[in-house]
PDB file of N, CA and C in Angstrom:
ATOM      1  N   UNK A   1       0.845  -1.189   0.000  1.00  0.00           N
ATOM      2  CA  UNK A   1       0.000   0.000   0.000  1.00  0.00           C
ATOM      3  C   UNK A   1       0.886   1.246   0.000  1.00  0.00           C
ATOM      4  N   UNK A   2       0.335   2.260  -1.167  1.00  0.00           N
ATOM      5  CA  UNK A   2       1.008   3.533  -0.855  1.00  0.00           C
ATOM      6  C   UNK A   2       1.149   4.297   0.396  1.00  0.00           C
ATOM      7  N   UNK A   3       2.143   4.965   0.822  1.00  0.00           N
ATOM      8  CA  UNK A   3       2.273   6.167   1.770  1.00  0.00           C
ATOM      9  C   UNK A   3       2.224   7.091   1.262  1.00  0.00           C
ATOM     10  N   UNK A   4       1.858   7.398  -0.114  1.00  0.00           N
ATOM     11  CA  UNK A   4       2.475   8.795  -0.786  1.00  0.00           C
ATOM     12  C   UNK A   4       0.611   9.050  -0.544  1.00  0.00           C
ATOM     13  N   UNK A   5       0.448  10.940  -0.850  1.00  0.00           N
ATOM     14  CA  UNK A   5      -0.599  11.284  -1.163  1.00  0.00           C
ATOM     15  C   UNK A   5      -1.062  11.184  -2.726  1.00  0.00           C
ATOM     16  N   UNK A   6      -0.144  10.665  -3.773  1.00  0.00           N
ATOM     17  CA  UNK A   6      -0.348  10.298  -4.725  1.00  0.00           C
ATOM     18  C   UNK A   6      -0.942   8.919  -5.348  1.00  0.00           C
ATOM     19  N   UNK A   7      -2.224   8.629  -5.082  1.00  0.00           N
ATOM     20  CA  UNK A   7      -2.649   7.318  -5.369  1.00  0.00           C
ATOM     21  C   UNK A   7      -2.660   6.973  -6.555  1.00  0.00           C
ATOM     22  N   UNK A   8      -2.829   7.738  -7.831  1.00  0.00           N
ATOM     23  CA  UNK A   8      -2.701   7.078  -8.757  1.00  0.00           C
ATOM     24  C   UNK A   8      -2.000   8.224  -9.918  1.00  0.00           C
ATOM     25  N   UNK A   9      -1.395   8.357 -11.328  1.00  0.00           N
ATOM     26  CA  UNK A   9      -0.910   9.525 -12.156  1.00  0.00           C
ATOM     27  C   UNK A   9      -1.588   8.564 -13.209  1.00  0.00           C
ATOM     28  N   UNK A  10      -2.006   9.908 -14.027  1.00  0.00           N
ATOM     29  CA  UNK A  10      -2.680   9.423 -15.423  1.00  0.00           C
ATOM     30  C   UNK A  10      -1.356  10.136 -17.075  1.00  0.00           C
ATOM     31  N   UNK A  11      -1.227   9.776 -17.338  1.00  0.00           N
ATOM     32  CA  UNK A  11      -0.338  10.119 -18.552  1.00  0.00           C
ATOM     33  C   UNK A  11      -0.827   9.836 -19.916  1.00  0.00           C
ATOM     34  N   UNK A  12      -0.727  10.881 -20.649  1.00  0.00           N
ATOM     35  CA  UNK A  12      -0.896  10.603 -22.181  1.00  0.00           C
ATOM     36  C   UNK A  12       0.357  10.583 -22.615  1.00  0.00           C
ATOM     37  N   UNK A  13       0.486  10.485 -23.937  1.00  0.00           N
ATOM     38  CA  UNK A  13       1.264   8.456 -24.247  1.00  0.00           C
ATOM     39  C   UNK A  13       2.653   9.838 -25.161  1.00  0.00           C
ATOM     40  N   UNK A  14       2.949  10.876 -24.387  1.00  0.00           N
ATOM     41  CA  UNK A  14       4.229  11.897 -25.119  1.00  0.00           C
ATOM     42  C   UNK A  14       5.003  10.822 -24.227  1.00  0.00           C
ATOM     43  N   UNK A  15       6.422  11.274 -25.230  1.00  0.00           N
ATOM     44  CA  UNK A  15       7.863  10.565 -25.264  1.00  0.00           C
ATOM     45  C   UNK A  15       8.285  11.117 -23.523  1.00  0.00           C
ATOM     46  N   UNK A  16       7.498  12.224 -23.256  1.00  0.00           N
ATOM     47  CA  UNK A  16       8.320  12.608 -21.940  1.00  0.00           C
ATOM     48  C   UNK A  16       7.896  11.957 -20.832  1.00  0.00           C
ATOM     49  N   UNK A  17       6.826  10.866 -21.017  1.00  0.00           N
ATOM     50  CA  UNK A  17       7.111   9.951 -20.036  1.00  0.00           C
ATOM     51  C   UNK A  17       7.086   8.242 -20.287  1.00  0.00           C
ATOM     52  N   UNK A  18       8.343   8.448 -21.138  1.00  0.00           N
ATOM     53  CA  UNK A  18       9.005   6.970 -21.737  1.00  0.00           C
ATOM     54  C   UNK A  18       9.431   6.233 -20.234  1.00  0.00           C
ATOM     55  N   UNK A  19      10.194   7.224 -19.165  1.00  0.00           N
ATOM     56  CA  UNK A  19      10.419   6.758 -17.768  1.00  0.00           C
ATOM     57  C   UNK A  19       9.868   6.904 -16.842  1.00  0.00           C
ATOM     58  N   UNK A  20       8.110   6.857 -17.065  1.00  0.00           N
ATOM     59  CA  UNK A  20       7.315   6.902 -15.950  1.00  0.00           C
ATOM     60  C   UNK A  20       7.769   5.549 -14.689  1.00  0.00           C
ATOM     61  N   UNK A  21       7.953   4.178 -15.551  1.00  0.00           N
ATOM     62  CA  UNK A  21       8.422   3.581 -14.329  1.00  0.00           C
ATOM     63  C   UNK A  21       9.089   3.965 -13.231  1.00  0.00           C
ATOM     64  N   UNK A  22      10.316   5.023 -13.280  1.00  0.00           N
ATOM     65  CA  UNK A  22      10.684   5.473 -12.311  1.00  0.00           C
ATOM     66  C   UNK A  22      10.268   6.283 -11.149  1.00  0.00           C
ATOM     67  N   UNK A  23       9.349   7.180 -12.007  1.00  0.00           N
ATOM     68  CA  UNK A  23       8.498   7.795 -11.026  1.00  0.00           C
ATOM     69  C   UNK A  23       7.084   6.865  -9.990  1.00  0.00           C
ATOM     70  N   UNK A  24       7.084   5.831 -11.026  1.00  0.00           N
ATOM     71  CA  UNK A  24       6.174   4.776 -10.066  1.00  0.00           C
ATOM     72  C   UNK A  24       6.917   3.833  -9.429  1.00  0.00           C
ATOM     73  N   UNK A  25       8.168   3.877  -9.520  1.00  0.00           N
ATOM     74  CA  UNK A  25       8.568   2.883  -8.146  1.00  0.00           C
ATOM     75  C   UNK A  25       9.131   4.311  -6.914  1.00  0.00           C
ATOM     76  N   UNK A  26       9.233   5.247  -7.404  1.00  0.00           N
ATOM     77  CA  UNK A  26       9.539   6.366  -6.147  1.00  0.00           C
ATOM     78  C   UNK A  26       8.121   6.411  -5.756  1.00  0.00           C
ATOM     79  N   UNK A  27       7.102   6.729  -6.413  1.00  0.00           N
ATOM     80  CA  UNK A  27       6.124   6.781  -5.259  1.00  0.00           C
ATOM     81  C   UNK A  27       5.149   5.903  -4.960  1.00  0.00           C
ATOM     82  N   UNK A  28       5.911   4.581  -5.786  1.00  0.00           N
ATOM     83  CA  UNK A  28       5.043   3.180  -4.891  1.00  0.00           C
ATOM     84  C   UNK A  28       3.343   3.912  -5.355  1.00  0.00           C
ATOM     85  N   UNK A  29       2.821   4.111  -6.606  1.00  0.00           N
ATOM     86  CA  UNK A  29       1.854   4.468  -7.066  1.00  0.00           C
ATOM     87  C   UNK A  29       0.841   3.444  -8.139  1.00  0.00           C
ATOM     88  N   UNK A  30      -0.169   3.467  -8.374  1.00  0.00           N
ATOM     89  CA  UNK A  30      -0.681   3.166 -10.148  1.00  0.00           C
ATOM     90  C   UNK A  30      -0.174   3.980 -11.214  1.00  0.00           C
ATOM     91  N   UNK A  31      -0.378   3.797 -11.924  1.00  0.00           N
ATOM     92  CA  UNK A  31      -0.517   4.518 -13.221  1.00  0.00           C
ATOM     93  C   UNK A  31      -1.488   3.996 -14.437  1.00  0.00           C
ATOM     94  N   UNK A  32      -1.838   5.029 -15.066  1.00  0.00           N
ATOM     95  CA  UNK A  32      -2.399   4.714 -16.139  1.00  0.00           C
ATOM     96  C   UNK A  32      -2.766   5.270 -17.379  1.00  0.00           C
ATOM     97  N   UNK A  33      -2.638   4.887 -18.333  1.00  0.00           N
ATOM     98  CA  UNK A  33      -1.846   5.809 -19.925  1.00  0.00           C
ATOM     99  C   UNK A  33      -3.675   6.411 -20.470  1.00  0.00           C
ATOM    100  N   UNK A  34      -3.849   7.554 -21.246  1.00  0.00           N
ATOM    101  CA  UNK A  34      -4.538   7.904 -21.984  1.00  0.00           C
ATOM    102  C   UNK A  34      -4.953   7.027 -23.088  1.00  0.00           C
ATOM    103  N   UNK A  35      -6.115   6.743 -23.947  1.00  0.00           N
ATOM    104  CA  UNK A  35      -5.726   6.918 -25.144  1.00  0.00           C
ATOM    105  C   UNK A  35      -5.190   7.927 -25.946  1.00  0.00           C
ATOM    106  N   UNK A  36      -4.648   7.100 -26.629  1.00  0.00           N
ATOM    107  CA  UNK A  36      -4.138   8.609 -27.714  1.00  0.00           C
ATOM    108  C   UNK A  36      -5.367   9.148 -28.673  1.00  0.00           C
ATOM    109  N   UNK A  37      -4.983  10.326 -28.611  1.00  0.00           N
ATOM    110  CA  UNK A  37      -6.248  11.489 -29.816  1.00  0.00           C
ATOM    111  C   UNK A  37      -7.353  11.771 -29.114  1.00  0.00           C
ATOM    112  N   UNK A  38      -7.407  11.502 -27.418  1.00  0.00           N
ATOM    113  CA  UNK A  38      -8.263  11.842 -26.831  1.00  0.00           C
ATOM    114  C   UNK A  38      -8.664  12.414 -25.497  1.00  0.00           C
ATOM    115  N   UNK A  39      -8.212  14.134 -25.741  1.00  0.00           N
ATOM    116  CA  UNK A  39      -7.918  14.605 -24.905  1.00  0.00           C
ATOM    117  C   UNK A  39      -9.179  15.062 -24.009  1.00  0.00           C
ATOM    118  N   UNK A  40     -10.396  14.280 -24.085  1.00  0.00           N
ATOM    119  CA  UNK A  40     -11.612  14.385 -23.270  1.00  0.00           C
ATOM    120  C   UNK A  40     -11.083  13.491 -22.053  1.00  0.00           C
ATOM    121  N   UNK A  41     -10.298  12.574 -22.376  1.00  0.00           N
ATOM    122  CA  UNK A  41     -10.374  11.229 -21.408  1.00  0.00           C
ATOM    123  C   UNK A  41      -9.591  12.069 -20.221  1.00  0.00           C
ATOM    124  N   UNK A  42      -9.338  13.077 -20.479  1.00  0.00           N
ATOM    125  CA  UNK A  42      -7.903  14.019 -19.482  1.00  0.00           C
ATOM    126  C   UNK A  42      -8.073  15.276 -19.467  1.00  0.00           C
ATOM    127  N   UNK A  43      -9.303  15.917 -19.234  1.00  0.00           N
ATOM    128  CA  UNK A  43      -9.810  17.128 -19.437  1.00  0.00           C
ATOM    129  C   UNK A  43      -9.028  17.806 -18.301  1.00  0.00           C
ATOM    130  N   UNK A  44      -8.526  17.174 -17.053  1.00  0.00           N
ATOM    131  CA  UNK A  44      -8.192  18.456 -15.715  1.00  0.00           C
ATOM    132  C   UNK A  44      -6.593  18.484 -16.388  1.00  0.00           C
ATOM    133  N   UNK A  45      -6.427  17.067 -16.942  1.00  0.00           N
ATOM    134  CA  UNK A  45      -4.291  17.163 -17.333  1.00  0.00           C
ATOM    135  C   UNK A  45      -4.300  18.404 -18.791  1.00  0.00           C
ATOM    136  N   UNK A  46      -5.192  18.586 -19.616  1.00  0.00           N
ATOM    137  CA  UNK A  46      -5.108  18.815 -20.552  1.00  0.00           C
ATOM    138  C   UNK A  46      -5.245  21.066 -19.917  1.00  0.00           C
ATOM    139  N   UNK A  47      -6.442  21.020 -19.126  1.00  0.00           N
ATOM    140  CA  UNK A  47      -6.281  22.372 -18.416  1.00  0.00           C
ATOM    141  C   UNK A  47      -5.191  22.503 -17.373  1.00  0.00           C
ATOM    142  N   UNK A  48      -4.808  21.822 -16.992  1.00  0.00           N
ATOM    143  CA  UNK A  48      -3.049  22.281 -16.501  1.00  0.00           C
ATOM    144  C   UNK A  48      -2.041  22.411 -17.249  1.00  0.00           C
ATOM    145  N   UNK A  49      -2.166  21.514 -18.316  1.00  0.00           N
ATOM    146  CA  UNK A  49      -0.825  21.691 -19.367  1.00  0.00           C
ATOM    147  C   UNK A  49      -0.975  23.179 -19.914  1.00  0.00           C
ATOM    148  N   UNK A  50      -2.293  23.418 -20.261  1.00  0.00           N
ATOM    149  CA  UNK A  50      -2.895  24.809 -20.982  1.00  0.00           C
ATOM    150  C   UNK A  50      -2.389  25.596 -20.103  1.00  0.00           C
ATOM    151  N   UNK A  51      -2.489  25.387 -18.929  1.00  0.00           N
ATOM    152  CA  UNK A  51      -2.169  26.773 -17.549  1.00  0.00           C
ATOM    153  C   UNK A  51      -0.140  26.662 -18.055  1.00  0.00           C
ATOM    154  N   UNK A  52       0.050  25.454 -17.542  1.00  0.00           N
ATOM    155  CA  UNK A  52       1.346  25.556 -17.367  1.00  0.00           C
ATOM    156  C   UNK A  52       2.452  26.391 -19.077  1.00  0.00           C
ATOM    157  N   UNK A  53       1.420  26.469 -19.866  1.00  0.00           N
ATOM    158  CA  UNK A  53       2.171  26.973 -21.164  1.00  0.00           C
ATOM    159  C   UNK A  53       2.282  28.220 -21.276  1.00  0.00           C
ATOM    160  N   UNK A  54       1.292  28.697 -20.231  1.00  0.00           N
ATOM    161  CA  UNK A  54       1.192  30.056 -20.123  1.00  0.00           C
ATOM    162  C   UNK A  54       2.407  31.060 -19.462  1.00  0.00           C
ATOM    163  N   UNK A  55       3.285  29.875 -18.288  1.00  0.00           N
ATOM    164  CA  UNK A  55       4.331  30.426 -17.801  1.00  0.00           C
ATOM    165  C   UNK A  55       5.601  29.592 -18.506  1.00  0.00           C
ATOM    166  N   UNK A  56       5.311  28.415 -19.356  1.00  0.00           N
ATOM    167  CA  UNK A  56       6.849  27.860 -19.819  1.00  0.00           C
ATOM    168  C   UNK A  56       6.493  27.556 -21.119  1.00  0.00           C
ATOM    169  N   UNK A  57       6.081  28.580 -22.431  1.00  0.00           N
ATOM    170  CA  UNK A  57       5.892  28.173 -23.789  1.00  0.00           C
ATOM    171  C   UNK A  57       6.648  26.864 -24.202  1.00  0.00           C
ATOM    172  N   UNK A  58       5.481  26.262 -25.376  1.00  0.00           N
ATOM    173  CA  UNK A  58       6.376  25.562 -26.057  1.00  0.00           C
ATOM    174  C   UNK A  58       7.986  25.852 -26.376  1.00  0.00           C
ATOM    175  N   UNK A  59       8.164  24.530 -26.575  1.00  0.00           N
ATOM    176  CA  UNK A  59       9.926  24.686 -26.987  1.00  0.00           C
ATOM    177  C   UNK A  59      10.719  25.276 -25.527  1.00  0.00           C
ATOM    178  N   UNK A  60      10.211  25.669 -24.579  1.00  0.00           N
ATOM    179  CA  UNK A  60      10.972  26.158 -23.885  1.00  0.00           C
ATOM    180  C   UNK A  60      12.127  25.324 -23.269  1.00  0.00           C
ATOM    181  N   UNK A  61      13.632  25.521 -23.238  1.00  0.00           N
ATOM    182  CA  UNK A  61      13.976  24.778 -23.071  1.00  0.00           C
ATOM    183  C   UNK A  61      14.528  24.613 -21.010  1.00  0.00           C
ATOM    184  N   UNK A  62      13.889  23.792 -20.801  1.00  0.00           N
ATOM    185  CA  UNK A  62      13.419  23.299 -18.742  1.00  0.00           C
ATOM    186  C   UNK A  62      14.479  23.592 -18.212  1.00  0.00           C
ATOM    187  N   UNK A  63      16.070  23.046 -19.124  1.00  0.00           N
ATOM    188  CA  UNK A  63      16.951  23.073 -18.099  1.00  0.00           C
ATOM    189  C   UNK A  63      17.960  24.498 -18.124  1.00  0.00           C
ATOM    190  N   UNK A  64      17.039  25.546 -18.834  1.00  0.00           N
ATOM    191  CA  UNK A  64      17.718  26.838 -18.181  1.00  0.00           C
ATOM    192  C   UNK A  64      16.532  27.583 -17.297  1.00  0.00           C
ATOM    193  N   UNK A  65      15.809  26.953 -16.972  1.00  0.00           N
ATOM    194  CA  UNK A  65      15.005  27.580 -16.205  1.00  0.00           C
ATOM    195  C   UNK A  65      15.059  26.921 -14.785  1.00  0.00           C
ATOM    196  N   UNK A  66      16.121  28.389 -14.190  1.00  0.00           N
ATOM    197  CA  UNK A  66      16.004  28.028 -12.706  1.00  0.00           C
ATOM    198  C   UNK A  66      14.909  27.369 -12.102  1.00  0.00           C
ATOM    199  N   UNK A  67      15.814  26.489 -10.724  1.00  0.00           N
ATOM    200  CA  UNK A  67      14.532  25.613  -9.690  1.00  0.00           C
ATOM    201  C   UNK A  67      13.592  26.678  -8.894  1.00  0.00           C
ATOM    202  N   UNK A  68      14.339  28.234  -8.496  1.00  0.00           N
ATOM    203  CA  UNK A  68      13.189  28.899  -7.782  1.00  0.00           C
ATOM    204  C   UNK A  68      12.265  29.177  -8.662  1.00  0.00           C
ATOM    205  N   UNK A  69      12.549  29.241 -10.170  1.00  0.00           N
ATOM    206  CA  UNK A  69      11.262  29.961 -10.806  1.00  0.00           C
ATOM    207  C   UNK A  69       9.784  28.645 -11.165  1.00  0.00           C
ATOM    208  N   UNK A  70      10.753  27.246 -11.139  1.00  0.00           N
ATOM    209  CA  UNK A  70       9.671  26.465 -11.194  1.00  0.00           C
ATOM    210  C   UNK A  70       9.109  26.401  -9.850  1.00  0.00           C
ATOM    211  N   UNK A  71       9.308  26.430  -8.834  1.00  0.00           N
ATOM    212  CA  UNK A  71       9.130  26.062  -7.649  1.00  0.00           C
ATOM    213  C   UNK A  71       7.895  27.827  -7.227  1.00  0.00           C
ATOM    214  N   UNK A  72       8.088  28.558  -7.969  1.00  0.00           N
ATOM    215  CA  UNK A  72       7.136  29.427  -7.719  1.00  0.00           C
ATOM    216  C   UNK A  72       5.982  29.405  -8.776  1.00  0.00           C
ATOM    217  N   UNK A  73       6.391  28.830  -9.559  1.00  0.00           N
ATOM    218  CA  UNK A  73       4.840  28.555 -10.674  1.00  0.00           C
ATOM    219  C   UNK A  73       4.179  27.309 -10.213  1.00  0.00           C
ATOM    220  N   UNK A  74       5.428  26.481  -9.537  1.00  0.00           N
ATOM    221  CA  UNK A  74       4.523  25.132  -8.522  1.00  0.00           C
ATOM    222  C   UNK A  74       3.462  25.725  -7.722  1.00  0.00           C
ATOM    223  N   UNK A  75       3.746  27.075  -7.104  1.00  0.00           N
ATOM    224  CA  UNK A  75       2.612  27.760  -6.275  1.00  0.00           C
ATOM    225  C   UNK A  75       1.973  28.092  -6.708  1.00  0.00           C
ATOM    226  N   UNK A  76       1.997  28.738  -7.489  1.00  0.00           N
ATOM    227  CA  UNK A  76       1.059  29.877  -8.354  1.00  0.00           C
ATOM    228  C   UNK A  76      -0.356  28.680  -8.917  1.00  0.00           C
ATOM    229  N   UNK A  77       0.619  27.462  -9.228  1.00  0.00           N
ATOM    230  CA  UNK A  77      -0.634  26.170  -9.679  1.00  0.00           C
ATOM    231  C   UNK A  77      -0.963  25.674  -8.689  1.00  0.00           C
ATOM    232  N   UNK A  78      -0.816  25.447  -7.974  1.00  0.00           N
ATOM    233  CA  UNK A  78      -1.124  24.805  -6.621  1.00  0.00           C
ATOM    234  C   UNK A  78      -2.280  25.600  -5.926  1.00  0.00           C
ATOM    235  N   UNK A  79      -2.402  26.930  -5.748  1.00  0.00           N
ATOM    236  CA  UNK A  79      -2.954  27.822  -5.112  1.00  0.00           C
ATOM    237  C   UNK A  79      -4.412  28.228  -6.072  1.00  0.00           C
ATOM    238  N   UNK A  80      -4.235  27.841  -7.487  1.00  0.00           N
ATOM    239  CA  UNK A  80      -5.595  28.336  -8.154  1.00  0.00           C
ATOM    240  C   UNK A  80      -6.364  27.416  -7.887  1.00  0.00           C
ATOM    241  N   UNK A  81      -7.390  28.354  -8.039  1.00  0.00           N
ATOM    242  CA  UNK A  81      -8.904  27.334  -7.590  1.00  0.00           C
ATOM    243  C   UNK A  81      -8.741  26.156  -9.424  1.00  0.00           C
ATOM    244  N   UNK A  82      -9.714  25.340  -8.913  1.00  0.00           N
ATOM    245  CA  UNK A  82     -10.061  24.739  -9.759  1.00  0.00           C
ATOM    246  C   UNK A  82     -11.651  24.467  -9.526  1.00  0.00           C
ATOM    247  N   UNK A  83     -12.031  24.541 -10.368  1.00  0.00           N
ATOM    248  CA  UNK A  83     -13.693  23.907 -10.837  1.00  0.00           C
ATOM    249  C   UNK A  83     -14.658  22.988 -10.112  1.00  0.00           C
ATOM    250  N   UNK A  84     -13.145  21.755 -10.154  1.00  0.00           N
ATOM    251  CA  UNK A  84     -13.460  20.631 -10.027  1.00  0.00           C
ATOM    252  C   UNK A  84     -13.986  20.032  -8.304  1.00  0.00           C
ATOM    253  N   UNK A  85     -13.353  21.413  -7.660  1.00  0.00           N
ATOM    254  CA  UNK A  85     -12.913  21.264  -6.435  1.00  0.00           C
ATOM    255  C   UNK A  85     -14.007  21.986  -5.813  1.00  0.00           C
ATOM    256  N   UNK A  86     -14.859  22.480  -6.758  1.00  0.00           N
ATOM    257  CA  UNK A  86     -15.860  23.737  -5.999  1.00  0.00           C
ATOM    258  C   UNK A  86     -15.076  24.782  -5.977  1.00  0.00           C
ATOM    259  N   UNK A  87     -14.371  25.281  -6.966  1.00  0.00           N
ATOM    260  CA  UNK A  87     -13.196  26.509  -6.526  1.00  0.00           C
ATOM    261  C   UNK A  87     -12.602  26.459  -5.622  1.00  0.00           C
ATOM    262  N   UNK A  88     -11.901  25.753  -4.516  1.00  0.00           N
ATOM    263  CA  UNK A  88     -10.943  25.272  -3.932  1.00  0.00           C
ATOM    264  C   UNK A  88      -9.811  25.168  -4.418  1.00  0.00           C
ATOM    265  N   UNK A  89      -8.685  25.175  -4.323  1.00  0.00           N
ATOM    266  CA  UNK A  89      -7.226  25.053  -4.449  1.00  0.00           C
ATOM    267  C   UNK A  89      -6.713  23.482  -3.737  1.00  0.00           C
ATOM    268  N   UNK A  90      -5.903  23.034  -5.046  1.00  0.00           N
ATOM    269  CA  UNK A  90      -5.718  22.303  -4.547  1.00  0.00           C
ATOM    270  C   UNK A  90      -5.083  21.791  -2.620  1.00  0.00           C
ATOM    271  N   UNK A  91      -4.254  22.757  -2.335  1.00  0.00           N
ATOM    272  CA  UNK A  91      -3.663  22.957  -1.209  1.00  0.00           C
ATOM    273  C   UNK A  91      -4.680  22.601  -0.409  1.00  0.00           C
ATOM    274  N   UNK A  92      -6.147  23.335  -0.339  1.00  0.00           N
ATOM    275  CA  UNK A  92      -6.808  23.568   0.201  1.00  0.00           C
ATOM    276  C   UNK A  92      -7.618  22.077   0.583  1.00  0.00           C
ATOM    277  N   UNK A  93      -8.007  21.694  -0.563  1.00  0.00           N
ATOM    278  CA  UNK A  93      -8.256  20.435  -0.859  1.00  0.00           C
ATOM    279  C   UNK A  93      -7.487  19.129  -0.018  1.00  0.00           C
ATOM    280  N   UNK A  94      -5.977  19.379  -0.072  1.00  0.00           N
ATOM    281  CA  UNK A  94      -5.339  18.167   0.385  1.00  0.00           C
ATOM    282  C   UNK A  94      -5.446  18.693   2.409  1.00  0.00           C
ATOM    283  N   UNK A  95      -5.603  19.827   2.468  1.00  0.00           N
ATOM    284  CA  UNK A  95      -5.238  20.185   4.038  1.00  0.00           C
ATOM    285  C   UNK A  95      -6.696  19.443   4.823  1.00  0.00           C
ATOM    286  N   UNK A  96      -8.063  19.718   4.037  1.00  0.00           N
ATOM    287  CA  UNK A  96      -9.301  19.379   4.603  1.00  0.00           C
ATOM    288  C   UNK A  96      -9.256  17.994   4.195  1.00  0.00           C
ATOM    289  N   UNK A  97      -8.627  17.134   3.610  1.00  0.00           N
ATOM    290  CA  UNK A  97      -8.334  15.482   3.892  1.00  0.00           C
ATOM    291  C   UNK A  97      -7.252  15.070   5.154  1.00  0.00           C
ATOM    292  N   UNK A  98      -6.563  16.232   5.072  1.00  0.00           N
ATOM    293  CA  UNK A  98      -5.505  15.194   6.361  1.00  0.00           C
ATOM    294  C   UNK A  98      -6.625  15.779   7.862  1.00  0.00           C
ATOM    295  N   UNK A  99      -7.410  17.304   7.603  1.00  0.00           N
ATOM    296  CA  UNK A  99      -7.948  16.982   8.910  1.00  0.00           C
ATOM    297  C   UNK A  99      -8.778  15.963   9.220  1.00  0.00           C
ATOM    298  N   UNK A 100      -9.643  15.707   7.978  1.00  0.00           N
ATOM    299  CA  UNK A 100     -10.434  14.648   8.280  1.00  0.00           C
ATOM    300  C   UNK A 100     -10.294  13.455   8.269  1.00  0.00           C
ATOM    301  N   UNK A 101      -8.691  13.079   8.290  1.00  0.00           N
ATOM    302  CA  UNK A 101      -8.229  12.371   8.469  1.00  0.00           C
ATOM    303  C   UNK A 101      -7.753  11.953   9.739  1.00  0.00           C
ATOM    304  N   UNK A 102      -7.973  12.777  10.448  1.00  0.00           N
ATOM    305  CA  UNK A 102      -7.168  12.938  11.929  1.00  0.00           C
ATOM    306  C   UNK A 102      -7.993  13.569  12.880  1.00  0.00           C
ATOM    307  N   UNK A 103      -9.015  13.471  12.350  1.00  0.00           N
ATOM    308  CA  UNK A 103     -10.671  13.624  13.092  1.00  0.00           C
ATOM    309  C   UNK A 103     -10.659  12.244  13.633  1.00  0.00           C
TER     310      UNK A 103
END
């Protein structure tokens, strides 16, 4: 059984995660691939990628972009509401599971 708060990652089938195995034996997780050509099946991954292009355009290339500047767009995503959540943030979201977890 996982310890991570990550129970499961969903991925569509790009080359950039040819080494998802690795990331599923670090967090002792599921996984499970998209079909391809169907970006309904991944509507919340497909509105984060959209968010996230907004601060790292295509082509951009990751490894000149300092760790503080990702690590502050990690917030900036982390902190927006989402939809899905009732406009909640995710943050927000994971804090009212560990209390009620510990209720």
């Amino acid at each position: 059984m996982s310890n991570s708060w990550v129970k499961t990652i969903t991925f569509d089938n790009g080359k950039e995660f040819a080494f998802h195995h690795r990331l599923v034996q670090d967090l002792n997780t599921k996984t499970y691939f998209t079909r391809p050509y169907t970006p309904q099946d991944k509507g919340t991954v497909e509105n984060r990628i959209r968010v996230s292009k907004r601060f790292f355009p295509r082509k951009t290339d990751l490894n000149l972009v300092t760790k503080e500047r990702i690590k502050e767009v990690e917030l900036l995503l982390n902190y927006r509401p989402i939809i899905k959540f009732n406009n909640n943030n995710p943050i927000e979201v994971l804090k009212n599971k560990c209390v009620a977890l510990m209720s």
